[in-house]
Protein backbone atom coordinates (compact mmCIF):
# COMPACT_ATOMS: atom_id res chain seq x y z
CA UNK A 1 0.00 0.00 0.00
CA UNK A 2 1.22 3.19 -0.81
CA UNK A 3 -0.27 6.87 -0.67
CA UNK A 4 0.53 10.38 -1.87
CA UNK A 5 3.67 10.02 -4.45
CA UNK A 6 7.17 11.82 -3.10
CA UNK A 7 8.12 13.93 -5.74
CA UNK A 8 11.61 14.34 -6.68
CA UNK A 9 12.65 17.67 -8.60
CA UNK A 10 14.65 16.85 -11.29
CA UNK A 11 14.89 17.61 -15.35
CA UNK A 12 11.78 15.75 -17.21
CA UNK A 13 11.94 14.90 -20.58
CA UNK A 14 9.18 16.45 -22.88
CA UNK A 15 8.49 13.25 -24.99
CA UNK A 16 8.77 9.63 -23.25
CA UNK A 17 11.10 7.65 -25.38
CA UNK A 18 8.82 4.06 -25.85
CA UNK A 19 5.71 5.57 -25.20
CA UNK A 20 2.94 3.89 -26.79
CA UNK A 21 0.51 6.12 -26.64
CA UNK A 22 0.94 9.60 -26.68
CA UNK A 23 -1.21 12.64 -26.02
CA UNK A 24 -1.11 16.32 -25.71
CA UNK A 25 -1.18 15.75 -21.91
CA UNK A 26 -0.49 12.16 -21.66
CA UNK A 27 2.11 9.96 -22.90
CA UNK A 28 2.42 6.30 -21.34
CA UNK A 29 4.93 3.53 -21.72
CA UNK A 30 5.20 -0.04 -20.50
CA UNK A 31 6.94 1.27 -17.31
CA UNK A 32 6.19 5.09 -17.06
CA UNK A 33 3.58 7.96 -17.37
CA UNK A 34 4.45 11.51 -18.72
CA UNK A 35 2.43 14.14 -17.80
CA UNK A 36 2.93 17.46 -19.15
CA UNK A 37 0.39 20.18 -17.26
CA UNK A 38 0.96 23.65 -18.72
CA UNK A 39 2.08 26.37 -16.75
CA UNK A 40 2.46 23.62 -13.40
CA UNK A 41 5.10 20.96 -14.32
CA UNK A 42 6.20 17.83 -15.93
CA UNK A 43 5.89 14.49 -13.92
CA UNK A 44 7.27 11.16 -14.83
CA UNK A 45 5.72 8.38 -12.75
CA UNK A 46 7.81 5.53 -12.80
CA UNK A 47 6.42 2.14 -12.10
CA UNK A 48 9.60 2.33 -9.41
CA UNK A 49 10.96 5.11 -6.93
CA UNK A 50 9.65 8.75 -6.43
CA UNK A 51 8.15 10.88 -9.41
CA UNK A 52 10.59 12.97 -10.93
CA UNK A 53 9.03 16.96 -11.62
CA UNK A 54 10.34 19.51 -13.23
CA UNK A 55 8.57 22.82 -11.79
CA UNK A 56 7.23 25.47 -13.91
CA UNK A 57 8.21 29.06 -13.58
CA UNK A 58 5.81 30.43 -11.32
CA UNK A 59 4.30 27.29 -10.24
CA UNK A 60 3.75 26.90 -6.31
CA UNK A 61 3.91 23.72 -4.04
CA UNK A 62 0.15 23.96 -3.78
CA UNK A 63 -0.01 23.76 -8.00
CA UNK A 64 2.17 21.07 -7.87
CA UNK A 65 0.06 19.40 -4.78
CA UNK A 66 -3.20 19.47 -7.36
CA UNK A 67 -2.03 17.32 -9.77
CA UNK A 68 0.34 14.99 -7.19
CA UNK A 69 -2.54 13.65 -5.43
CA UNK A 70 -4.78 13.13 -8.24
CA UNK A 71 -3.69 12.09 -11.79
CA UNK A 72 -0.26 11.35 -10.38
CA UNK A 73 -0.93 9.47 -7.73
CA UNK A 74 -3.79 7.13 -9.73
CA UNK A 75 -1.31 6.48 -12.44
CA UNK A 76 1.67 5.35 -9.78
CA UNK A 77 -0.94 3.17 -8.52
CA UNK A 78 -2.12 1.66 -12.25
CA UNK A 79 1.57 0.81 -12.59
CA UNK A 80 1.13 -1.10 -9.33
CA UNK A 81 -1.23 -2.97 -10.32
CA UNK A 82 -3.78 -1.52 -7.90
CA UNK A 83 -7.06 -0.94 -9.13
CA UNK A 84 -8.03 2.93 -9.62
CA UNK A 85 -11.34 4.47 -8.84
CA UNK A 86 -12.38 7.82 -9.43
CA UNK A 87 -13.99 8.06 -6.16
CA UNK A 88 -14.22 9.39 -2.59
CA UNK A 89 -13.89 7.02 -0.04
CA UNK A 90 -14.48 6.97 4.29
CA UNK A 91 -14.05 4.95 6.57
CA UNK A 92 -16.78 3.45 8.10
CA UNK A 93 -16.91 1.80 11.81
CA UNK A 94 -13.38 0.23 10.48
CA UNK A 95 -14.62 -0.66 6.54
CA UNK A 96 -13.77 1.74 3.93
CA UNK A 97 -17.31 2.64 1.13
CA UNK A 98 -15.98 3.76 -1.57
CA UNK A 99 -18.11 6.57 -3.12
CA UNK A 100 -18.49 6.58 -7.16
CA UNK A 101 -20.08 8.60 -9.44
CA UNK A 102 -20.06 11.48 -12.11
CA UNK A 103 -18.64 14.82 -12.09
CA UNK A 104 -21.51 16.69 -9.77
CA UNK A 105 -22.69 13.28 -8.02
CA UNK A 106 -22.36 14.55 -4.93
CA UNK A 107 -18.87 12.30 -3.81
CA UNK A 108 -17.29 14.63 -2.36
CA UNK A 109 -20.06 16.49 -0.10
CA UNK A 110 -21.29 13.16 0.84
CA UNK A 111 -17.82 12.00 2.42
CA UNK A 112 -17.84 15.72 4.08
CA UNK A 113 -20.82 14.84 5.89
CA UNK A 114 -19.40 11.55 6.35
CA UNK A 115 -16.53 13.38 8.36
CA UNK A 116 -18.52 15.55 10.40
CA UNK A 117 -20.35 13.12 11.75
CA UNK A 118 -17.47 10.93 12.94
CA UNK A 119 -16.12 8.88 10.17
CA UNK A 120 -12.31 8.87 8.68
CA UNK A 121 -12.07 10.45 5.07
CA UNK A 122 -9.53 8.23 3.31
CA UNK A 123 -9.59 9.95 -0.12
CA UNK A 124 -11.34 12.55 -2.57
CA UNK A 125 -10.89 12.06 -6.17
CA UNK A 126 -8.77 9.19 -6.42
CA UNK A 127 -9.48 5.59 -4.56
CA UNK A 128 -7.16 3.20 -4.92
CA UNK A 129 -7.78 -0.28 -3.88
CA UNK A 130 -4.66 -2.71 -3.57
CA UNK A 131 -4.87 -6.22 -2.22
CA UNK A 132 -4.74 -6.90 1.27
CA UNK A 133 -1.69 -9.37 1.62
CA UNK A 134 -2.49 -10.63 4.69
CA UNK A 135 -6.11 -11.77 4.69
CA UNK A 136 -6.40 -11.45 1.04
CA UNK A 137 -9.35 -8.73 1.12
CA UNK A 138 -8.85 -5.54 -0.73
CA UNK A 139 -8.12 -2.30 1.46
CA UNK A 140 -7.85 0.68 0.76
CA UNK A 141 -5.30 3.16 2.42
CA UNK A 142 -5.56 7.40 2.94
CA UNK A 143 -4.73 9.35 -0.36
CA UNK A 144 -4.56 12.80 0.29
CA UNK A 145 -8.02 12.69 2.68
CA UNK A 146 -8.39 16.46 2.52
CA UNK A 147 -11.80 17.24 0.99
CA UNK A 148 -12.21 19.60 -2.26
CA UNK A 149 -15.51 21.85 -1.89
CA UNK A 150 -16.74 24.26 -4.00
CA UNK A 151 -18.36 27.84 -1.69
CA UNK A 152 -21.85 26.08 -2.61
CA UNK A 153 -21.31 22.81 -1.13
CA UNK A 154 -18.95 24.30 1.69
CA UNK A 155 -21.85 26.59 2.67
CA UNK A 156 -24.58 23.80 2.33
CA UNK A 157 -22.46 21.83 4.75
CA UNK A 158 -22.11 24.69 7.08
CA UNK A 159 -18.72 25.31 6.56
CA UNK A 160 -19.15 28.82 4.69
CA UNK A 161 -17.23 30.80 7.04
CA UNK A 162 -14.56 28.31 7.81
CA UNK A 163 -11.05 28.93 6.02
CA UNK A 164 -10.52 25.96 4.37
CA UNK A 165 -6.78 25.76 2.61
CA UNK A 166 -6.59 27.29 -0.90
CA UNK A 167 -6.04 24.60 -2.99
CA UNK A 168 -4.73 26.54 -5.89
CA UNK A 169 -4.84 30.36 -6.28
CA UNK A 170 -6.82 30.47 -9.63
CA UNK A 171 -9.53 28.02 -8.32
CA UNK A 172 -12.68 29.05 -5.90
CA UNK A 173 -12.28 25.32 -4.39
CA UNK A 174 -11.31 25.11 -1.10
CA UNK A 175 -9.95 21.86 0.57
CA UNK A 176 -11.31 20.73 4.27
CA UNK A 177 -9.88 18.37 6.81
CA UNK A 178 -12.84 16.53 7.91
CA UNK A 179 -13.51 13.48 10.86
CA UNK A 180 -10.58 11.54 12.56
CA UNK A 181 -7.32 10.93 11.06
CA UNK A 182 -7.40 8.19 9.05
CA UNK A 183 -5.60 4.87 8.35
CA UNK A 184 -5.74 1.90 6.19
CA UNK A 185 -9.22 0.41 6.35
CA UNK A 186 -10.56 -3.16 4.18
CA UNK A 187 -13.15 -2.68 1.28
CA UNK A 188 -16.46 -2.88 2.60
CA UNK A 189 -18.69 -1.67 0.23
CA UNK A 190 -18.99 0.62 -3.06
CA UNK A 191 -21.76 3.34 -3.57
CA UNK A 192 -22.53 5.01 -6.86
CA UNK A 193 -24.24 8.20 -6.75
CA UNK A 194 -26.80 9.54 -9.64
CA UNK A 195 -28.76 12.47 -10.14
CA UNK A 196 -32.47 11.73 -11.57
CA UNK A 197 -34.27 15.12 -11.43
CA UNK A 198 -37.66 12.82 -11.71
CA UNK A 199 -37.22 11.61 -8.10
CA UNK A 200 -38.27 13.01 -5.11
CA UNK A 201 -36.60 10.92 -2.44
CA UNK A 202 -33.27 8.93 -2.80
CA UNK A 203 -33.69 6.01 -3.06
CA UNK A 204 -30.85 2.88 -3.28
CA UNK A 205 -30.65 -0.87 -5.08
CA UNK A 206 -28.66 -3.83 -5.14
CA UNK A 207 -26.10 -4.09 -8.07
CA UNK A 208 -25.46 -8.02 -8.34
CA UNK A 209 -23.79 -9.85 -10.97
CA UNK A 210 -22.66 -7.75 -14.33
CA UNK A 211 -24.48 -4.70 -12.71
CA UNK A 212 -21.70 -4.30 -9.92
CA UNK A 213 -18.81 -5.09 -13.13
CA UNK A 214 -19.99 -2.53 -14.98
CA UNK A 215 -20.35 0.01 -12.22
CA UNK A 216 -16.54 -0.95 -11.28
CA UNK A 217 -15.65 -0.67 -14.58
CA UNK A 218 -17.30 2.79 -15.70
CA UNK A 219 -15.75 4.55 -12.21
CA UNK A 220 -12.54 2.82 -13.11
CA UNK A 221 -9.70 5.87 -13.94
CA UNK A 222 -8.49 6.22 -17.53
CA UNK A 223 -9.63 2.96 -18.64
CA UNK A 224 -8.31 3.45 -22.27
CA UNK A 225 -5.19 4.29 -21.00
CA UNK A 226 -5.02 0.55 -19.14
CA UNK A 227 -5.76 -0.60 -23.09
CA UNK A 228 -2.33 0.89 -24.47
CA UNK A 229 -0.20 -0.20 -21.67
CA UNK A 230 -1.74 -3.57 -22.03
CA UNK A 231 -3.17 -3.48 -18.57
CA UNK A 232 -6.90 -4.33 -19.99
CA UNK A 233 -6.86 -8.37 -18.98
CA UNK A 234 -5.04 -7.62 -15.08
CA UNK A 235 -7.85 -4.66 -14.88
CA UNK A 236 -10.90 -6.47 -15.76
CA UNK A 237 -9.44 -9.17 -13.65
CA UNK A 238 -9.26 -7.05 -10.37
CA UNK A 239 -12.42 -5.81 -11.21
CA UNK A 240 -14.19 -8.96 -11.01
CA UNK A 241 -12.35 -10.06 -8.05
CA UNK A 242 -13.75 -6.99 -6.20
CA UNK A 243 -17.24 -6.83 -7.77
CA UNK A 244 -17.40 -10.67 -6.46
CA UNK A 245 -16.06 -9.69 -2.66
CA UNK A 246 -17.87 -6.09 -1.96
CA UNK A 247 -21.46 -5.31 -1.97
CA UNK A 248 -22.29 -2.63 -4.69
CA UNK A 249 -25.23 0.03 -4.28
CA UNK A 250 -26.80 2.30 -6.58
CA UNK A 251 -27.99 5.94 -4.18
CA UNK A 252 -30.21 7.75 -6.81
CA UNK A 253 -30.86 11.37 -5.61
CA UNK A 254 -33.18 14.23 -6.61
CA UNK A 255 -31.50 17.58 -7.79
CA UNK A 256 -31.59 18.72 -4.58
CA UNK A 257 -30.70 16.74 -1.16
CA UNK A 258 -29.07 16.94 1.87
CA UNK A 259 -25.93 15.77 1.62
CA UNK A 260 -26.50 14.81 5.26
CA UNK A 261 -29.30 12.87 4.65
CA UNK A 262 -27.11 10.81 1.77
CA UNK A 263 -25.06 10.76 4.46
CA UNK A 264 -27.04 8.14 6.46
CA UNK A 265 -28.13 5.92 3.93
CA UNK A 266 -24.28 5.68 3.38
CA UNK A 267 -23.92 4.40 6.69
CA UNK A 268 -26.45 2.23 6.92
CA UNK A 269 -24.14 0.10 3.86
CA UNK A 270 -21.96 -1.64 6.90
CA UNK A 271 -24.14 -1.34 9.61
């Protein structure tokens, strides 16, 4: 299990030499992942030792921060092996729930009132879930558990007036420290969260079967990039593997509710 990436400054090409598949952003070899983020930095993630960066002029730890414990971190950990959500994920009564879902689901503000009432935040954006070598579970351990929270959701939670850090200067998102600290917690149960404007209470479902494979597989991160690097058949492997462990619930929420109240039903997943 490893977390947040150490970064290492040192120069970074501009093209990876072997990639086989290359983007404007993105390039990606058997063993490493270029990223190239304008006006922030270069990272190479190497499937071994620290991530080498080469700093933009101007660029500030925080900027650097941003893209370290997101894309950076997921694609040290697809390198590993691990499987890679994108997903929030708490710790529940000692089980982690990982919390899936589209941009605007409602992950994040639903593992902020996760923390304030009690419960360790293990991660925001990025999940990763590596196999527990010991009992042979999957767990997953804290990634950069600090919250991201735009002023809307910030004030819905009641946390308007309080000074969360400044995640990066250009951005109104503010990150929050939420709940106990955390530490490494077993899989206990996944929850993807959808918006259906026609509902008026939430309401939640089963996934069995290919229903809990294909939600595993549509939160997975950067699935086409597993494709290139010929990580497809070990992906859909792990998926399987977890889908046939880990219960799998489908929360489907009017426009409009508290993320408190999503809050509960979350808990009541491994009660």
């Amino acid at each position: 299990m490893i977390g947040v990436p150490v970064l290492r400054g040192a120069r970074v090409p501009d093209r990876l030499v072997g990639a086989v598949t290359r983007g404007p952003v993105v390039e990606a070899s058997r063993d490493a992942i270029l990223f190239r983020v304008p006006s922030v930095a270069r990272f190479l993630v190497q499937a071994e030792g620290p991530v080498l960066v080469e700093r933009a002029i101007g660029a500030s730890d925080a900027d650097l921060a941003c893209f370290r414990d997101g894309p950076v971190a997921a694609a040290a950990a697809v390198l590993r092996g691990d499987l890679v959500l994108r997903a929030a994920a708490v710790s529940i009564g000692g089980s982690a729930v990982a919390l899936c879902g589209v941009s605007a689901a409602g992950k994040s503000s639903v593992a902020a009132a996760l923390g304030q009432r009690g419960h360790s935040v293990l991660a925001d954006a990025v999940t990763v879930i590596s196999t527990d070598p010991n009992h042979g579970g999957f767990i997953v351990a804290p990634l950069a558990p600090e919250l991201q929270l735009w002023p809307d959701s910030a004030r819905e939670l009641g946390l308007g007036k309080v000074p969360g850090r400044v995640v990066r200067a250009t951005l109104a998102v503010r990150a929050y420290r939420l709940g106990p600290d955390p530490c490494a917690a077993p899989l206990g149960a996944v929850a993807v969260l959808s918006v259906d404007a026609s509902e008026r209470e939430p309401r939640f479902e089963a996934a069995d079967g290919t229903a809990r494979v294909r939600a595993l597989f549509g939160a997975s991160w950067h699935l086409r990039l597993a494709d290139s690097l010929g990580l497809s058949t070990a992906l859909f492997s792990r998926i399987v593997d977890v889908a046939s462990a880990v219960p799998c619930v489908r929360i489907v929420r009017p426009r409009r509710t508290s993320p408190t109240q999503l809050a509960k039903i979350v808990e009541g997943l491994v009660a």
